[in-house]
N, C-alpha and C. Protein backbone atom coordinates (compact mmCIF):
# COMPACT_ATOMS: atom_id res chain seq x y z
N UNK A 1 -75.21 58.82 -120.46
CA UNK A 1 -75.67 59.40 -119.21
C UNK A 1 -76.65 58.43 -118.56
N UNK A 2 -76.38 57.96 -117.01
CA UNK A 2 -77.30 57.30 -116.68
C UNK A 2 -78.25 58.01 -115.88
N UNK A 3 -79.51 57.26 -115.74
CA UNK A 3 -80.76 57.79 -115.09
C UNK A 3 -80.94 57.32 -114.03
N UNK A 4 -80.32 56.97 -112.64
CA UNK A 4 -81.13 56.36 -111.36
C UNK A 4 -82.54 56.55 -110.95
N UNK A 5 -83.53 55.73 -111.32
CA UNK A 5 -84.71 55.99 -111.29
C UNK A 5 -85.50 55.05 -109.77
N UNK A 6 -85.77 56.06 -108.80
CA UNK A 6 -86.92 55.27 -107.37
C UNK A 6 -88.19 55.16 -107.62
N UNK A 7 -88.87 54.78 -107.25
CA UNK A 7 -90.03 54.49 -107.47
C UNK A 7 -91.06 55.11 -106.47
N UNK A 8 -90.63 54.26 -104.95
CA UNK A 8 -91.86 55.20 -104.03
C UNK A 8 -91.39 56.35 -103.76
N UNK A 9 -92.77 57.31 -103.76
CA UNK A 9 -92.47 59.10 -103.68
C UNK A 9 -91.69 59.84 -104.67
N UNK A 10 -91.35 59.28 -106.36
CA UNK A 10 -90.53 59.61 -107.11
C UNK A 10 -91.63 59.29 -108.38
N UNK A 11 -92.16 57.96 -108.49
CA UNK A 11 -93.26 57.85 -109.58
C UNK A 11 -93.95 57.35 -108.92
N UNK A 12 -94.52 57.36 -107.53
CA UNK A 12 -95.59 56.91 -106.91
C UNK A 12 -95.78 57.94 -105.86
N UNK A 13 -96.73 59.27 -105.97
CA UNK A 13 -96.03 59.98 -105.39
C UNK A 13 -97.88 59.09 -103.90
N UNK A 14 -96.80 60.40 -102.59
CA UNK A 14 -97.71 59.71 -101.43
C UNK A 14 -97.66 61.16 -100.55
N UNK A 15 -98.67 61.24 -100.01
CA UNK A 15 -99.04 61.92 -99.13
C UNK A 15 -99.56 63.90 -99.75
N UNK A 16 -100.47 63.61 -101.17
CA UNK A 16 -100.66 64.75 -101.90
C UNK A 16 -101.77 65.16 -101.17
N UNK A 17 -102.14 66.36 -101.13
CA UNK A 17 -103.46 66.92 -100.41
C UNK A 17 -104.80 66.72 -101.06
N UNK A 18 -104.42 66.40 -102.42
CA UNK A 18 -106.11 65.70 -103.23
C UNK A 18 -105.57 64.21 -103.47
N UNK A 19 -106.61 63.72 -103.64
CA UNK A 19 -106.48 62.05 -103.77
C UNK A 19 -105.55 62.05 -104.97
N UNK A 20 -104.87 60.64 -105.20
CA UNK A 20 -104.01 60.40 -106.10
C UNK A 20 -104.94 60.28 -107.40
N UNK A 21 -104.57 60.54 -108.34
CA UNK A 21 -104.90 60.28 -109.53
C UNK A 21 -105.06 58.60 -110.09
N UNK A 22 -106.08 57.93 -110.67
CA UNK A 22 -105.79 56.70 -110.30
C UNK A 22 -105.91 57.12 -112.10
N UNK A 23 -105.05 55.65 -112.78
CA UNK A 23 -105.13 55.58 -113.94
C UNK A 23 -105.85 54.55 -115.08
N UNK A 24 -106.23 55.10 -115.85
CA UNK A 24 -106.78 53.49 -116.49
C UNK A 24 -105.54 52.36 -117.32
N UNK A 25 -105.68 51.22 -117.63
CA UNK A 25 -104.89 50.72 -118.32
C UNK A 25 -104.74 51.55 -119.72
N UNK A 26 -103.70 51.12 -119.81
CA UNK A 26 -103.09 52.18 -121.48
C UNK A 26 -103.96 51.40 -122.21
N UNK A 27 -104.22 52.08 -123.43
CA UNK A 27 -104.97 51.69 -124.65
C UNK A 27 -103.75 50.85 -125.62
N UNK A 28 -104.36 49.72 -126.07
CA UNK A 28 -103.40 48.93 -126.69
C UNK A 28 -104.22 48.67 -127.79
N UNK A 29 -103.21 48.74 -129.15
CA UNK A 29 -103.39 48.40 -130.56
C UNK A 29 -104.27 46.95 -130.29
N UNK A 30 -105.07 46.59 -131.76
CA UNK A 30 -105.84 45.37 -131.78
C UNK A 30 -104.85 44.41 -131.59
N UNK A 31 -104.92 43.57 -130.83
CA UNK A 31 -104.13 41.58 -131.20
C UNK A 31 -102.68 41.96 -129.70
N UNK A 32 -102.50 43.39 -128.96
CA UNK A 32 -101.39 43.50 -127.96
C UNK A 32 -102.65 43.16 -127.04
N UNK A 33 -101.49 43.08 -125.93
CA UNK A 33 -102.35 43.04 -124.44
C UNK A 33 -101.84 44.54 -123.52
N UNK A 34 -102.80 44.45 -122.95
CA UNK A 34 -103.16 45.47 -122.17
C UNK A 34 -102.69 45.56 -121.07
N UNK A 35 -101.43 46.48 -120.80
CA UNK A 35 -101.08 46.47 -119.37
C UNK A 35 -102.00 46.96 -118.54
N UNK A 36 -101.96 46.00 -117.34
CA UNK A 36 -102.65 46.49 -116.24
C UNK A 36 -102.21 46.08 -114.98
N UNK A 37 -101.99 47.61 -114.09
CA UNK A 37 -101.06 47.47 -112.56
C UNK A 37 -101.25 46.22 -112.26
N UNK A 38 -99.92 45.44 -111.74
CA UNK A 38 -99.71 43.86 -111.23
C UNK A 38 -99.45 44.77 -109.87
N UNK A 39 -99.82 46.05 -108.92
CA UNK A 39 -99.71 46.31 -107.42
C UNK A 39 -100.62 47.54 -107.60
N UNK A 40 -101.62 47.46 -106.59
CA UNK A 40 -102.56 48.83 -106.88
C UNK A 40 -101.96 49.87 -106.56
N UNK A 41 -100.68 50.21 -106.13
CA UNK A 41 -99.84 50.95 -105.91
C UNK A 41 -99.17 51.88 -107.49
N UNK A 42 -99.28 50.97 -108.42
CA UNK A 42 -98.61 51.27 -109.80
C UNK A 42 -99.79 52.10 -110.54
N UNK A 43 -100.85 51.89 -110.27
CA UNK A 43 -102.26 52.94 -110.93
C UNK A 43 -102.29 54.27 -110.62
N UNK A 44 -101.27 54.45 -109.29
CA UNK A 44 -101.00 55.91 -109.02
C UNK A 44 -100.11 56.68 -109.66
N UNK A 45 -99.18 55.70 -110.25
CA UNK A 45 -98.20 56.49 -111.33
C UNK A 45 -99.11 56.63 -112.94
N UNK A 46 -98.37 57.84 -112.90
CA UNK A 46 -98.88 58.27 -114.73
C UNK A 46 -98.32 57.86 -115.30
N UNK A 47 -98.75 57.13 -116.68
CA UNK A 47 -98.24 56.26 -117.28
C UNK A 47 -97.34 57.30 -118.70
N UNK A 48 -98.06 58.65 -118.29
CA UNK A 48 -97.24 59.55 -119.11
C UNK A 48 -95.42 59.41 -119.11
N UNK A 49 -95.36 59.51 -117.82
CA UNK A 49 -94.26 59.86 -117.15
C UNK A 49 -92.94 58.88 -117.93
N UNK A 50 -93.50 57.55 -118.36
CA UNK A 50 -92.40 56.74 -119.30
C UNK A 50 -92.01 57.77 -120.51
N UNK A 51 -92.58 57.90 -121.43
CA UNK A 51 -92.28 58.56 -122.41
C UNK A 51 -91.42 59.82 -122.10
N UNK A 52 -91.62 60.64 -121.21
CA UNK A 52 -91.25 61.76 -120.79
C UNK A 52 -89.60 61.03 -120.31
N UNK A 53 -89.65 60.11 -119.70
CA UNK A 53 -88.15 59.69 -118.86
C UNK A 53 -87.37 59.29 -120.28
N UNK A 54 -87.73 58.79 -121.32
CA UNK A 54 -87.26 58.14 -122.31
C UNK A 54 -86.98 59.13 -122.84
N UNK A 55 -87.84 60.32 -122.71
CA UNK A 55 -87.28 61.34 -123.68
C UNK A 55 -86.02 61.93 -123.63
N UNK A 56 -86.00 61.92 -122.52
CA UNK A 56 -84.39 62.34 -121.81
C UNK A 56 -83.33 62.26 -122.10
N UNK A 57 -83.30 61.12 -123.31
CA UNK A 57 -82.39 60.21 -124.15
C UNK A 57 -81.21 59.98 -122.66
N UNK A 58 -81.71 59.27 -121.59
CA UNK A 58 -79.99 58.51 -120.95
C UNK A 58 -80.68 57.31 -120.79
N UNK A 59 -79.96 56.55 -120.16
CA UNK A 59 -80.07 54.85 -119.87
C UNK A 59 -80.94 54.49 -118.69
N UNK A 60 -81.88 54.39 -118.36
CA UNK A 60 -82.72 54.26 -117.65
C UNK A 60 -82.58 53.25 -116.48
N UNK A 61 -82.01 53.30 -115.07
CA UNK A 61 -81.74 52.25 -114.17
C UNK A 61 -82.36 52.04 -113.01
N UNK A 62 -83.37 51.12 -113.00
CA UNK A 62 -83.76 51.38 -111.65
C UNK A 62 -83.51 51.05 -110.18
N UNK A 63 -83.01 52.03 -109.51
CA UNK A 63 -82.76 52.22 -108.25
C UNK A 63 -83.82 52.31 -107.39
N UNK A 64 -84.64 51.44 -106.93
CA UNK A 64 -85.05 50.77 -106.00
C UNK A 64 -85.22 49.57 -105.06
N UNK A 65 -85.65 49.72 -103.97
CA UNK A 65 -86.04 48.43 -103.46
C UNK A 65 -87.04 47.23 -104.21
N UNK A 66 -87.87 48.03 -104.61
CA UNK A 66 -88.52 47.09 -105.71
C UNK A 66 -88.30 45.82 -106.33
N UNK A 67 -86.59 46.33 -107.03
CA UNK A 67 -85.95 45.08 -107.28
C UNK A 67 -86.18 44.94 -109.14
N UNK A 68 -86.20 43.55 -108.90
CA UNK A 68 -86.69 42.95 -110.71
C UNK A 68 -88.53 43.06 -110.75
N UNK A 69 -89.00 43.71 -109.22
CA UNK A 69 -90.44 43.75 -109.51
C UNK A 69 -90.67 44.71 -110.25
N UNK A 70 -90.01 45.93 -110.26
CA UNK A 70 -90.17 47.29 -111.09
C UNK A 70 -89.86 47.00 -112.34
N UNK A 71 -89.32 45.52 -113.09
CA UNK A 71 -89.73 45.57 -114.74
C UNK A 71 -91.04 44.97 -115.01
N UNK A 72 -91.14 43.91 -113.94
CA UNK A 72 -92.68 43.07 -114.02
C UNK A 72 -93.44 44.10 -113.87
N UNK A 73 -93.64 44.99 -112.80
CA UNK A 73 -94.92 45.71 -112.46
C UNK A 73 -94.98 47.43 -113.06
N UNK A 74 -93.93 47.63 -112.86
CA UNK A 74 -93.80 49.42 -113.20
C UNK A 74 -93.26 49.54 -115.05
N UNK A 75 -92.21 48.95 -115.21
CA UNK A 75 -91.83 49.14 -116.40
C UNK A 75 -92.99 49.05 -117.75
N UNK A 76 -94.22 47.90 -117.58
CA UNK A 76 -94.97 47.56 -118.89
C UNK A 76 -96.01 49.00 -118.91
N UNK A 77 -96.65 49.38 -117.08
CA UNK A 77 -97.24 50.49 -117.31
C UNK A 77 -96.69 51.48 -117.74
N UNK A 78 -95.59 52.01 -117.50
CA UNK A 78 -95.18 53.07 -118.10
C UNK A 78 -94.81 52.86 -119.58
N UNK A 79 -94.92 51.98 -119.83
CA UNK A 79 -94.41 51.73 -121.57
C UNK A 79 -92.94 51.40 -121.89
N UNK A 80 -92.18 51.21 -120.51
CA UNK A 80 -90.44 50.97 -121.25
C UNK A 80 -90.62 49.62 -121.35
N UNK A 81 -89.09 49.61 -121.92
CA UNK A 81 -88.82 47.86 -122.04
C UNK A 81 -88.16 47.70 -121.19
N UNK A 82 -87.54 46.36 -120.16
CA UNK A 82 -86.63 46.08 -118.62
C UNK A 82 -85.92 46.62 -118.66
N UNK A 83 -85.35 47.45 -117.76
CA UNK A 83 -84.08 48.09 -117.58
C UNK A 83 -83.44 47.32 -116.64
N UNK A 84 -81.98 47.84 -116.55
CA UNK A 84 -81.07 47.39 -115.49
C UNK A 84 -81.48 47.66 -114.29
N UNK A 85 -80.96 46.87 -113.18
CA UNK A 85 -81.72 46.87 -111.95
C UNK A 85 -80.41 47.39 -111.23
N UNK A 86 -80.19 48.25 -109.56
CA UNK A 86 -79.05 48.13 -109.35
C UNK A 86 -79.34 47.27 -108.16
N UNK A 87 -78.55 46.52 -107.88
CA UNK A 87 -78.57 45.20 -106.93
C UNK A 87 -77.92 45.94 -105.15
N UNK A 88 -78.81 45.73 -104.69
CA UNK A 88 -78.15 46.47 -103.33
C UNK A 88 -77.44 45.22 -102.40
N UNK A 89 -76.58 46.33 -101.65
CA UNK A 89 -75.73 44.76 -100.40
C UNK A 89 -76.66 44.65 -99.70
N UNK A 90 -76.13 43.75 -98.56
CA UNK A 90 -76.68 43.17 -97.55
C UNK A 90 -76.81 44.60 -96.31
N UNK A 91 -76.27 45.56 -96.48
CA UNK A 91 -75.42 46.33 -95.14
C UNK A 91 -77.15 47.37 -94.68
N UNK A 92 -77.79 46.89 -93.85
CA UNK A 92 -78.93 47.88 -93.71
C UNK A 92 -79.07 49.60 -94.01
N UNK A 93 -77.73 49.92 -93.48
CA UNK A 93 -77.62 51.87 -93.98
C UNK A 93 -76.14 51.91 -93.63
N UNK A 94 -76.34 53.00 -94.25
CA UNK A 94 -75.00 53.88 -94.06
C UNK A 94 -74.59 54.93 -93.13
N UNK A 95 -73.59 54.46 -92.87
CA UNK A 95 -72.98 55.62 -91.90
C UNK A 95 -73.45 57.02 -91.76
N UNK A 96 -73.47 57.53 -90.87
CA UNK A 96 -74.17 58.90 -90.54
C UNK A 96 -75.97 58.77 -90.49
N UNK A 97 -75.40 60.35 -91.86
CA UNK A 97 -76.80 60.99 -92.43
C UNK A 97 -76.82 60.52 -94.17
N UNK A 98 -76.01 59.81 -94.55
CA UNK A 98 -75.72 59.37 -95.73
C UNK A 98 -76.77 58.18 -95.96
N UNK A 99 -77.74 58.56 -97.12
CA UNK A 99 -78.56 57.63 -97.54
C UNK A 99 -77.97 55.69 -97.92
N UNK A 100 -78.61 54.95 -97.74
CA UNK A 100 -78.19 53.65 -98.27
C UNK A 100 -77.81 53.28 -98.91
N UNK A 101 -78.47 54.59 -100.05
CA UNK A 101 -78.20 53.94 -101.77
C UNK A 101 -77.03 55.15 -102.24
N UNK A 102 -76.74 55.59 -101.91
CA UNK A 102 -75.56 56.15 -101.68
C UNK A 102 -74.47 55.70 -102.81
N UNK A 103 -73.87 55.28 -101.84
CA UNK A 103 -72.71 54.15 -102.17
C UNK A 103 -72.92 53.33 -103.37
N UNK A 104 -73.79 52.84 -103.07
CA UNK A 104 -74.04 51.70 -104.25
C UNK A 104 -74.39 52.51 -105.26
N UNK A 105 -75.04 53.93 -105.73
CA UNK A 105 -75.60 54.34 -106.66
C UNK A 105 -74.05 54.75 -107.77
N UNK A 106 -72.95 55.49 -106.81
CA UNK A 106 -72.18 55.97 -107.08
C UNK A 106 -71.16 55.02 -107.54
N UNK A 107 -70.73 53.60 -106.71
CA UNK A 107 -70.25 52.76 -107.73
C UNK A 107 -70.66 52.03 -108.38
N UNK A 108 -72.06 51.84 -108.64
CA UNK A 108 -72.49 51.34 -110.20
C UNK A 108 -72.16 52.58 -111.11
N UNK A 109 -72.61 53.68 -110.96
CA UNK A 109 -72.10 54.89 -112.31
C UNK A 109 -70.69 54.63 -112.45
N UNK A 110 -69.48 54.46 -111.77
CA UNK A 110 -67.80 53.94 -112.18
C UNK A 110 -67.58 54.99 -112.94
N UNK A 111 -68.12 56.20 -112.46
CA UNK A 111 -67.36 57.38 -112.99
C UNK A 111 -68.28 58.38 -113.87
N UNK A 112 -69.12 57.29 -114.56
CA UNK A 112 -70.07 57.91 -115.58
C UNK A 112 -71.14 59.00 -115.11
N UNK A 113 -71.36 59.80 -115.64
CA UNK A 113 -72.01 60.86 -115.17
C UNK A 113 -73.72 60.10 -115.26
N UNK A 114 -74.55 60.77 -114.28
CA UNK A 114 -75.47 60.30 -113.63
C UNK A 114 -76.52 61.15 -113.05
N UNK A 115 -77.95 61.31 -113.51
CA UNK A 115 -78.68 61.93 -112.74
C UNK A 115 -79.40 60.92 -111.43
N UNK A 116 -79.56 60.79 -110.30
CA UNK A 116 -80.73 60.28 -109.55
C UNK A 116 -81.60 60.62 -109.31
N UNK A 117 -82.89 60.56 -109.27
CA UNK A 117 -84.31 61.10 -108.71
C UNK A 117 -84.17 59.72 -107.69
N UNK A 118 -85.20 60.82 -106.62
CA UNK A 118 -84.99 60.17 -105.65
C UNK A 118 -85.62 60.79 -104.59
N UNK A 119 -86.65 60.55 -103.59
CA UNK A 119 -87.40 61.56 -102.56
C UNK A 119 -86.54 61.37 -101.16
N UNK A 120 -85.89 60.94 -101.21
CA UNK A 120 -85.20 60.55 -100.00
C UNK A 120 -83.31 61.43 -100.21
N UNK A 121 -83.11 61.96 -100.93
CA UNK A 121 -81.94 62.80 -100.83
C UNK A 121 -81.60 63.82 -99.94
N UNK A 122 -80.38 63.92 -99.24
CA UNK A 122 -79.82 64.80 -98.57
C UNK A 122 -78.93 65.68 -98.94
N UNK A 123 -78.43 66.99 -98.20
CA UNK A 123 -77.35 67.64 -98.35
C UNK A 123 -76.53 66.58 -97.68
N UNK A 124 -76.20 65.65 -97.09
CA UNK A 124 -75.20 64.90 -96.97
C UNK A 124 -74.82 63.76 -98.32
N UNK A 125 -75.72 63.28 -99.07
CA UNK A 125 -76.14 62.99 -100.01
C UNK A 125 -75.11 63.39 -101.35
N UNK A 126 -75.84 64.96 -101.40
CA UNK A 126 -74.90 66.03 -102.30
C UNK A 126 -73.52 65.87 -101.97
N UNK A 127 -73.56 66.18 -100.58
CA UNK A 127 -72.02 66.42 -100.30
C UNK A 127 -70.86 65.20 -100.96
N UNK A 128 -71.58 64.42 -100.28
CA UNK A 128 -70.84 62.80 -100.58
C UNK A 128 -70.57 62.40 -102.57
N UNK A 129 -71.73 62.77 -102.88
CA UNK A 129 -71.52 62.38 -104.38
C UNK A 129 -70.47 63.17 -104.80
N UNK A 130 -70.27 64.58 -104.52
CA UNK A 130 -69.47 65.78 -104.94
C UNK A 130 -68.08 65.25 -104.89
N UNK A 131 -67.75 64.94 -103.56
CA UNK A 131 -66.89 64.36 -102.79
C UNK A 131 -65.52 63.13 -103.11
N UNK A 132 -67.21 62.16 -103.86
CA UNK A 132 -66.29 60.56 -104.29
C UNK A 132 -66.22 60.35 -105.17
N UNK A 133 -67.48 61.31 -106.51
CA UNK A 133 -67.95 60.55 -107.97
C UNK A 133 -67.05 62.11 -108.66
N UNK A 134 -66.30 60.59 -109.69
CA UNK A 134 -65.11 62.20 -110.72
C UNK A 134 -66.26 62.51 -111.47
N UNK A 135 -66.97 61.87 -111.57
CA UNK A 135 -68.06 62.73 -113.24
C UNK A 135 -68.99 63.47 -112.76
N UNK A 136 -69.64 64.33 -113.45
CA UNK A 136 -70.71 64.97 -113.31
C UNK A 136 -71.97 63.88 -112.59
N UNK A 137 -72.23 64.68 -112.15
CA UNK A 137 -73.54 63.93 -111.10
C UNK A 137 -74.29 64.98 -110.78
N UNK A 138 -75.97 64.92 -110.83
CA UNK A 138 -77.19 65.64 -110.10
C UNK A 138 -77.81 64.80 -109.27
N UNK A 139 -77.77 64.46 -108.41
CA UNK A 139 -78.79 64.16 -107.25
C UNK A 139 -79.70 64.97 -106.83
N UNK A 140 -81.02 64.74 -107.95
CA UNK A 140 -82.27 65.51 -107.37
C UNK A 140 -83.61 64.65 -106.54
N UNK A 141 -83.43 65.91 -105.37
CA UNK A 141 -84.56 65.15 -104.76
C UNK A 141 -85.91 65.70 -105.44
N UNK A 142 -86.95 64.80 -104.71
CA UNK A 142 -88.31 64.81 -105.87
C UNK A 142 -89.28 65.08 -104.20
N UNK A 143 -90.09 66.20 -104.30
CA UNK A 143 -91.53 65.74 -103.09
C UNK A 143 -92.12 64.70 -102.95
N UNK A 144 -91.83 63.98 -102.77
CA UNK A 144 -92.88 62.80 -101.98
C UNK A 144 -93.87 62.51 -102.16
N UNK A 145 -94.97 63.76 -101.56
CA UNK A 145 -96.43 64.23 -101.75
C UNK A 145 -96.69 64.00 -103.36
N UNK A 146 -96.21 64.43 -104.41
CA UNK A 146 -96.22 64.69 -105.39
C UNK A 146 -95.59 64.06 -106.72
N UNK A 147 -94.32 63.34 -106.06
CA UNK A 147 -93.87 62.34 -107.29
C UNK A 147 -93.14 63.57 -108.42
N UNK A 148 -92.73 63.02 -109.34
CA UNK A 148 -92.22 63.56 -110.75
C UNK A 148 -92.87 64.67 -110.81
N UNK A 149 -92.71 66.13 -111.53
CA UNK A 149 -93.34 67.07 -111.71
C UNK A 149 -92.58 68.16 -112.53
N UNK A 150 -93.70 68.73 -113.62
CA UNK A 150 -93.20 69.64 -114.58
C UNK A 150 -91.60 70.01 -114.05
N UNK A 151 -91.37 70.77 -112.95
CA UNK A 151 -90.50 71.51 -112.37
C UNK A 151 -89.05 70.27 -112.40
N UNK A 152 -89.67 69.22 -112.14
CA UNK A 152 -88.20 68.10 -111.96
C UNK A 152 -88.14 68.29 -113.34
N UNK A 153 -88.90 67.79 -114.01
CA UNK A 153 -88.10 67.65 -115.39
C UNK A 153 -87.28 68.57 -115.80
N UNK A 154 -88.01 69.96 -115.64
CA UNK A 154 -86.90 71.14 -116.19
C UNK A 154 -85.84 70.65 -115.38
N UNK A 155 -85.74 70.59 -114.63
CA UNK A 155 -84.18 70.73 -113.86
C UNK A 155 -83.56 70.03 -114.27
N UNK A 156 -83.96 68.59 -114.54
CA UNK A 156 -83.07 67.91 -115.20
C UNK A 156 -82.89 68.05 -116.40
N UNK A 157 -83.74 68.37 -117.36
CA UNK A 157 -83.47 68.44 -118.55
C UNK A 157 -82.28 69.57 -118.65
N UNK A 158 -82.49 70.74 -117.81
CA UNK A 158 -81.45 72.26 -117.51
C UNK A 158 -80.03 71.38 -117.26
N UNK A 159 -80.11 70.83 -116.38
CA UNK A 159 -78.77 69.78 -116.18
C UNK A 159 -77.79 69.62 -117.31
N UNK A 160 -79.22 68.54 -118.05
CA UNK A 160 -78.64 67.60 -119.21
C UNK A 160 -78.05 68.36 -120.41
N UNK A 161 -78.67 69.29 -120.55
CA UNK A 161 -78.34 70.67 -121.66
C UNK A 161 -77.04 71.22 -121.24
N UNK A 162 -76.72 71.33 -120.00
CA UNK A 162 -75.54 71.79 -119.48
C UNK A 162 -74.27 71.14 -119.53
N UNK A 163 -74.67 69.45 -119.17
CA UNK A 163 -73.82 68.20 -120.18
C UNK A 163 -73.29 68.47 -121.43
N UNK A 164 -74.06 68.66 -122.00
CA UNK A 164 -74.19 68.44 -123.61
C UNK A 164 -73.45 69.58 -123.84
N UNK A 165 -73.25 70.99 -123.89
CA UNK A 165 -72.87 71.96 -123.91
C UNK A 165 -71.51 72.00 -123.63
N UNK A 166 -70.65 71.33 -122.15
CA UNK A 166 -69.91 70.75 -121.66
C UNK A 166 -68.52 70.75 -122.52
């Protein structure tokens, strides 16, 4: 099962009504080094939130603009090791109301079933994945304001149980 994982407004959340939570560097065993945010942008994510995504047991991919910066900068705070990146085209957006990453999210999965988080999802979004991808797929959107939250996880985890069951 893969994981499409965004970054801004998904683990960086923006626009919450109390200030963001800023974090300290993780505590590291004697003789490791100490991650610490390479973008002051990455101190707003909880560094909880790795363990929790890992727990999930799927393949962890990140779907952002970010790029290969999200293993340099996001991946050491949260505690994973590099994940796969998905490489976007050249094509600025997509047709309609259909998000960018769209397309590209759906043929990197090649069938494989797939959750996305993602603050930027549509019911055109839904529609489209329903539409083109044969496997199981959840495209959940995430608040913005708020980033990752108790409530996403259930859902996905409710999902993934529903997989498994399958």
């Amino acid at each position: 099962m893969l994981l499409f994982l965004d970054i801004d407004g998904t683990l960086i959340p923006f626009g919450a009504t109390r200030p963001y939570p800023v974090y300290e560097p993780l505590v590291a065993l004697p003789g490791t080094a100490v991650p610490a945010p390479a973008s002051p942008l990455v101190s707003r994510i909880d560094p909880a939130l790795g363990g929790r995504l890992t727990a999930l047991g799927c393949e962890l991919v990140w779907a952002t603009t970010w790029m290969d910066d999200a293993n340099s900068c996001v991946a050491p705070w949260l505690g994973l090791p590099p994940l796969s990146v998905v490489e976007w085209p050249d094509e600025d957006e997509a047709p309609g109301r259909l998000h960018w990453k769209t397309r590209p999210l759906v043929a990197w999965a090649a069938g494989r079933p797939f959750v996305w988080v993602d603050d930027e999802i549509t019911e055109a979004d839904l529609a489209w994945v329903a539409d083109h991808h044969p496997g199981p797929a959840l495209p959940h959107r995430v608040d913005h304001r708020h980033g990752l939250t108790d409530a996403d996880f259930a859902r996905v985890e409710e999902w993934l149980r529903t997989q498994a069951d399958a």
